[in-house]
C-alpha atoms as a PDB file:
ATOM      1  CA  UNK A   1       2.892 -20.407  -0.445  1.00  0.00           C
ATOM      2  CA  UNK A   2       3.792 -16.923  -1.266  1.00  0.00           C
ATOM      3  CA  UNK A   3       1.061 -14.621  -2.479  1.00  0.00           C
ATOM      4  CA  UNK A   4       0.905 -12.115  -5.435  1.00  0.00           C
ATOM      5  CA  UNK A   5      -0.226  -8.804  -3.862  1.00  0.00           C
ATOM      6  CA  UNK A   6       0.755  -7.289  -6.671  1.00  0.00           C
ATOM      7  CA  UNK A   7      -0.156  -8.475 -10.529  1.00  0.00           C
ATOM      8  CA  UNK A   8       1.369  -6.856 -13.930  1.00  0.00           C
ATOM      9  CA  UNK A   9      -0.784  -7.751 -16.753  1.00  0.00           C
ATOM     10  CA  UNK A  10       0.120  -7.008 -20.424  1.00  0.00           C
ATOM     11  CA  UNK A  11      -2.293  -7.179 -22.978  1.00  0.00           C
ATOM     12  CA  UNK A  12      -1.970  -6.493 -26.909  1.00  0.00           C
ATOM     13  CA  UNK A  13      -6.046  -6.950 -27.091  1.00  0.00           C
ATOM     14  CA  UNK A  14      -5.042  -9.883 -28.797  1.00  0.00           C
ATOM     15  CA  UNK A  15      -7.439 -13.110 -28.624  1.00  0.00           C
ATOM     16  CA  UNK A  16      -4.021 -14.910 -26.510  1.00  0.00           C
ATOM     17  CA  UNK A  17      -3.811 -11.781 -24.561  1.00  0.00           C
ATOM     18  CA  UNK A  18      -7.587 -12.388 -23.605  1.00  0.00           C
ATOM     19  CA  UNK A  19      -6.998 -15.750 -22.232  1.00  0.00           C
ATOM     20  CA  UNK A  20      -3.905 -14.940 -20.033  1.00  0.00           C
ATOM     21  CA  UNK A  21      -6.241 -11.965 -18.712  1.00  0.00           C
ATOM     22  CA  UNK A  22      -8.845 -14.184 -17.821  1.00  0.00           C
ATOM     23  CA  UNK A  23      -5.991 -15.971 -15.542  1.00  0.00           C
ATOM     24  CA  UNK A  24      -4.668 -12.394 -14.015  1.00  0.00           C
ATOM     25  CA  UNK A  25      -7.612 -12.087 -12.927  1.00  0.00           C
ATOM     26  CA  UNK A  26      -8.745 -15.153 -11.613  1.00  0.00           C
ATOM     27  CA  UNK A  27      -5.697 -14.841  -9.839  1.00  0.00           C
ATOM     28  CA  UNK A  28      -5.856 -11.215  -8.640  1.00  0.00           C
ATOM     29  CA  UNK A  29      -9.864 -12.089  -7.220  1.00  0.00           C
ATOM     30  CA  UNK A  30      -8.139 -14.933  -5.298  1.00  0.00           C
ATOM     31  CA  UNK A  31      -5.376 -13.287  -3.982  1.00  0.00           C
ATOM     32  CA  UNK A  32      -7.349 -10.033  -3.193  1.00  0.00           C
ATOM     33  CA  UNK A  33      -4.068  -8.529  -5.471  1.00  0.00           C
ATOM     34  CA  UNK A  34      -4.033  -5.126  -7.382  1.00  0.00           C
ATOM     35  CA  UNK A  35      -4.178  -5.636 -11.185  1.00  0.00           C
ATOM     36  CA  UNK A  36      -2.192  -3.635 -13.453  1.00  0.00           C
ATOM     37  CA  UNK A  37      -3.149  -4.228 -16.735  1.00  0.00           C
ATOM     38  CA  UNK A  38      -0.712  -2.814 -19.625  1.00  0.00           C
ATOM     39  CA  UNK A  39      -0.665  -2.304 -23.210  1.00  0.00           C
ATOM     40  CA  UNK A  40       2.732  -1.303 -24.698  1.00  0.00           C
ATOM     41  CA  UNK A  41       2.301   0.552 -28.288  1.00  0.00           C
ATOM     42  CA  UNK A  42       5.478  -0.515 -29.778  1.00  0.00           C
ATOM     43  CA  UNK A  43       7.909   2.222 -31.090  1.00  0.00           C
ATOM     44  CA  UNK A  44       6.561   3.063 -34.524  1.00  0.00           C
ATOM     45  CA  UNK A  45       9.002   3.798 -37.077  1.00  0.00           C
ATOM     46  CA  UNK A  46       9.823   7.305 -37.850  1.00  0.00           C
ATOM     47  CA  UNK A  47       8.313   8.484 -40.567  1.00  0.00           C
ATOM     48  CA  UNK A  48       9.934  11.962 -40.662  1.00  0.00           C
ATOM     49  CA  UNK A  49      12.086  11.778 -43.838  1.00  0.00           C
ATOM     50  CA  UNK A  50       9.207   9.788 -45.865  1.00  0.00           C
ATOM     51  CA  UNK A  51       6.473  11.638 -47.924  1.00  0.00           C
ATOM     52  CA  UNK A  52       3.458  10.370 -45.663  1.00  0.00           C
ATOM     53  CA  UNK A  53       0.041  11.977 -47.409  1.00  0.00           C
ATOM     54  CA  UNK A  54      -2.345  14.188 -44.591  1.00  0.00           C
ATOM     55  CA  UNK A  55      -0.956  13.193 -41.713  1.00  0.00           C
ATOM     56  CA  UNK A  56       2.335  14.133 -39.226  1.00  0.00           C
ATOM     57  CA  UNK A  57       4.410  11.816 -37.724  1.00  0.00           C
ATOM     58  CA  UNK A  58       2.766  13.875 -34.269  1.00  0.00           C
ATOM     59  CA  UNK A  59      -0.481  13.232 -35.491  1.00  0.00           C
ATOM     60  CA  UNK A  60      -0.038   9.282 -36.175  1.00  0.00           C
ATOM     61  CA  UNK A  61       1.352   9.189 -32.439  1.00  0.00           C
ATOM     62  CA  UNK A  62      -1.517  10.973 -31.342  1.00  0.00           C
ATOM     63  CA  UNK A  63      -3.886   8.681 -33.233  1.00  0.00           C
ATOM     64  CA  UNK A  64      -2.264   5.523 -32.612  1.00  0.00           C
ATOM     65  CA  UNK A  65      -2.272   6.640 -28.611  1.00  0.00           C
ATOM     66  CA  UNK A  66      -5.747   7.373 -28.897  1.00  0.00           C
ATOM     67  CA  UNK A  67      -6.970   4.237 -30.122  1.00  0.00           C
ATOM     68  CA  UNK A  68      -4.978   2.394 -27.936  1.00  0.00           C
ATOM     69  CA  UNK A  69      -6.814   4.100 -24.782  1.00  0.00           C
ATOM     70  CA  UNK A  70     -10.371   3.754 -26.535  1.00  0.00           C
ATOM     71  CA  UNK A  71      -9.626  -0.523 -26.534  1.00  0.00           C
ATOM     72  CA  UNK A  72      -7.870  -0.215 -23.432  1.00  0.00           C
ATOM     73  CA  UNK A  73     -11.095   0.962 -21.974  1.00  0.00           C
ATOM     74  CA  UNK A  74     -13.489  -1.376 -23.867  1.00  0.00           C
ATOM     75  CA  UNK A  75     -11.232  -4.306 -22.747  1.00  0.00           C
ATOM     76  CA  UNK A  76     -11.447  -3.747 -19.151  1.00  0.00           C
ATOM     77  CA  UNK A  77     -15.630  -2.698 -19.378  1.00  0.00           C
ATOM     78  CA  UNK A  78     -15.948  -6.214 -21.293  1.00  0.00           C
ATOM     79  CA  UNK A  79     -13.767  -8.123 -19.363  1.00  0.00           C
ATOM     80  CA  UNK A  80     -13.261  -7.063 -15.068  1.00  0.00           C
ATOM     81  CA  UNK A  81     -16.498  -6.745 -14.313  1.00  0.00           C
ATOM     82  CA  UNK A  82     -17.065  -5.593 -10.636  1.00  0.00           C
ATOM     83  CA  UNK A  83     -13.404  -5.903  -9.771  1.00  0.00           C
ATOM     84  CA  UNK A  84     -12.136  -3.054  -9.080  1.00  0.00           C
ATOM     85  CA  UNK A  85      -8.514  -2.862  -7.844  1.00  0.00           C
ATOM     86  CA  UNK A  86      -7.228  -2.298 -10.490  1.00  0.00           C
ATOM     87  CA  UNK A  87      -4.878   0.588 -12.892  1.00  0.00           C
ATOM     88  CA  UNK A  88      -4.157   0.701 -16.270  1.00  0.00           C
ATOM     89  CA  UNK A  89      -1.217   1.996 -17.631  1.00  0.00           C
ATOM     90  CA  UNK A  90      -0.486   2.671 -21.976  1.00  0.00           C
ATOM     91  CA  UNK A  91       3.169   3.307 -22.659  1.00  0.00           C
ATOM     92  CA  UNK A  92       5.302   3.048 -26.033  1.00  0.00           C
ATOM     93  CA  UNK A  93       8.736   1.566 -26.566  1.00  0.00           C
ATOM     94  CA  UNK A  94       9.716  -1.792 -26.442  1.00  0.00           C
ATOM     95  CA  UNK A  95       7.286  -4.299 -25.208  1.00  0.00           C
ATOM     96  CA  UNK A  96       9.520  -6.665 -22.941  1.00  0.00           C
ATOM     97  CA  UNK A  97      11.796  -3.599 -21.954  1.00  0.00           C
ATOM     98  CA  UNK A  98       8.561  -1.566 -20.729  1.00  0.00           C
ATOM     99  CA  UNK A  99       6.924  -4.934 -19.348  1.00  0.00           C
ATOM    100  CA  UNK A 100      10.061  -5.319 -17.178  1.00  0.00           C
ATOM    101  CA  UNK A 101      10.292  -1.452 -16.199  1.00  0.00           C
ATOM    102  CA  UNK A 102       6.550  -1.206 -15.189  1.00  0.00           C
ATOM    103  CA  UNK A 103       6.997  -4.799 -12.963  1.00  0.00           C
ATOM    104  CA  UNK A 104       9.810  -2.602 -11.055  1.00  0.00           C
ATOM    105  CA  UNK A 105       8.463   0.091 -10.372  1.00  0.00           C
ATOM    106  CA  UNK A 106       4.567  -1.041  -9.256  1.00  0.00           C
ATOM    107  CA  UNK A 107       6.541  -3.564  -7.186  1.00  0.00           C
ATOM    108  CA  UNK A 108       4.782  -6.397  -9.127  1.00  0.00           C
ATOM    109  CA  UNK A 109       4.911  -9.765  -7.466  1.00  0.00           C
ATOM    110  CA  UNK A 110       3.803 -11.353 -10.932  1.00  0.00           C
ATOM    111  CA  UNK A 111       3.772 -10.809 -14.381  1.00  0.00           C
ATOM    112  CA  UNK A 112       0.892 -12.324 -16.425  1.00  0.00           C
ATOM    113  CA  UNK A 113       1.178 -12.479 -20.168  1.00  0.00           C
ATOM    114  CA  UNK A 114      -0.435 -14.204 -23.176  1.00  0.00           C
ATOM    115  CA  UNK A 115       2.179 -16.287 -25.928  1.00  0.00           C
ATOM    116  CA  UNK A 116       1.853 -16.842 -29.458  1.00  0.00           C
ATOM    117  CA  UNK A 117       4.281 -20.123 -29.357  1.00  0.00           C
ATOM    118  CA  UNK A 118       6.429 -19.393 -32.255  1.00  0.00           C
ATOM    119  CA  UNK A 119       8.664 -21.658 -33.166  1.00  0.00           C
ATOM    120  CA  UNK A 120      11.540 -21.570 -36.371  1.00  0.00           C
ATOM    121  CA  UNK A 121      11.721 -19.095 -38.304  1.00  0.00           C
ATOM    122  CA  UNK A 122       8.385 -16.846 -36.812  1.00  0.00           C
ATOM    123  CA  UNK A 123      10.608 -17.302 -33.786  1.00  0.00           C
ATOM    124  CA  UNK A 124      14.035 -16.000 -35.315  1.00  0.00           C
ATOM    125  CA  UNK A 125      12.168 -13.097 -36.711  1.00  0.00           C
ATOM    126  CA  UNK A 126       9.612 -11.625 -34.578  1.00  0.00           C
ATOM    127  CA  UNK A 127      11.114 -12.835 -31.875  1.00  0.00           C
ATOM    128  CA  UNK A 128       9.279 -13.861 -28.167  1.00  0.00           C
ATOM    129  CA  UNK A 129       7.988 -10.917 -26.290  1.00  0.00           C
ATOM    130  CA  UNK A 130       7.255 -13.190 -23.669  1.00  0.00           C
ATOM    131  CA  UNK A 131      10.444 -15.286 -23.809  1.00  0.00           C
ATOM    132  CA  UNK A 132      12.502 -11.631 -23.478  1.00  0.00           C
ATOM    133  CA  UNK A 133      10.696 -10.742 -20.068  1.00  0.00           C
ATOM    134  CA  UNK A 134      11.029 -14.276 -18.577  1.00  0.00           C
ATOM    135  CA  UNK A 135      14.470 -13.545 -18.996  1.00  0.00           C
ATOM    136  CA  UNK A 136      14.582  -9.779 -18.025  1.00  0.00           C
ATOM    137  CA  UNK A 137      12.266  -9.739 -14.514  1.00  0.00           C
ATOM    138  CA  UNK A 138      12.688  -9.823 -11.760  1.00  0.00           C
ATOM    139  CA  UNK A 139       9.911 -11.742 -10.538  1.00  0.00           C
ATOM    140  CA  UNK A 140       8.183 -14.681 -11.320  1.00  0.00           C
ATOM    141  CA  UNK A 141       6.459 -14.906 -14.841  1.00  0.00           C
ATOM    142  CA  UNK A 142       3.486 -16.742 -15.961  1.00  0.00           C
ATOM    143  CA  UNK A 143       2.847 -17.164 -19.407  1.00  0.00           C
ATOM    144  CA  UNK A 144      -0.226 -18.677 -20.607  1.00  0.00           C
ATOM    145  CA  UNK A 145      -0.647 -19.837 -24.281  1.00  0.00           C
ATOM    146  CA  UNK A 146      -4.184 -20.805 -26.073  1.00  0.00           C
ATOM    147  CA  UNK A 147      -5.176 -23.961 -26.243  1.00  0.00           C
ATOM    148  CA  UNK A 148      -4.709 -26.107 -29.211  1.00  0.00           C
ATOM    149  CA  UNK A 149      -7.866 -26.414 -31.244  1.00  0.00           C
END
């Protein structure tokens, strides 16, 4: 069987994302594998030409950067424990298009992320992250979904 030497992990801090971490790095621990664990802030919309009260479109950026870095680091105190090979990385764009990007150039041998399971019309409209990168990597992708309560 081949082994994954390399895991990419994306994470929204989400309570799905939380459960396919929990399989990264189960996985990563068995496969003695370095864990990159992502967070993409997706492309805000530009704000430039509206009237936005005390704060710069810089500033927001800034802020929304910076908050993504504080969870970022509370997710991986609360949740690696004494692992330790591991990176992280925060980008913005477009999640599936930076998910895809990152898994190329880390040389990832496996992409772990969480699903919502839309279906219909959530589907149509927000679309499927996850559904996007199956289709864009190049490597194999395991998406984990909560369980049904």
């Amino acid at each position: 069987m081949k082994t994954f030497d390399k895991i990419l992990v994306a994470v929204d801090f989400s309570e799905n994302a939380a459960y396919a971490f929990d399989y990264a790095l189960t996985l990563a621990q068995q496969f003695g594998s370095h864990l990159t664990i992502m967070h993409v802030i997706n492309e805000p919309v530009d704000l430039r030409g509206f009237y936005v009260p005390h704060i710069s479109f810089e500033q927001l950026e800034k802020e929304i950067e910076a908050g993504a870095t504080t969870m970022m680091e509370k997710f991986c105190h609360e949740r690696l424990g004494s692992y330790t090979a591991y990176d992280t990385s925060i980008v913005s764009g477009i999640p599936y298009e930076e998910i895809t990007r990152k898994a190329q150039d880390t040389g990832a041998s496996l992409i772990v992320l969480g699903t919502h399971g839309r279906t219909g019309l959530d589907h149509i409209i927000f679309g499927s992250t996850a559904e996007r990168v199956v289709r864009a990597a190049s490597c194999p992708v395991l998406t984990i979904r909560l369980p049904a309560e």
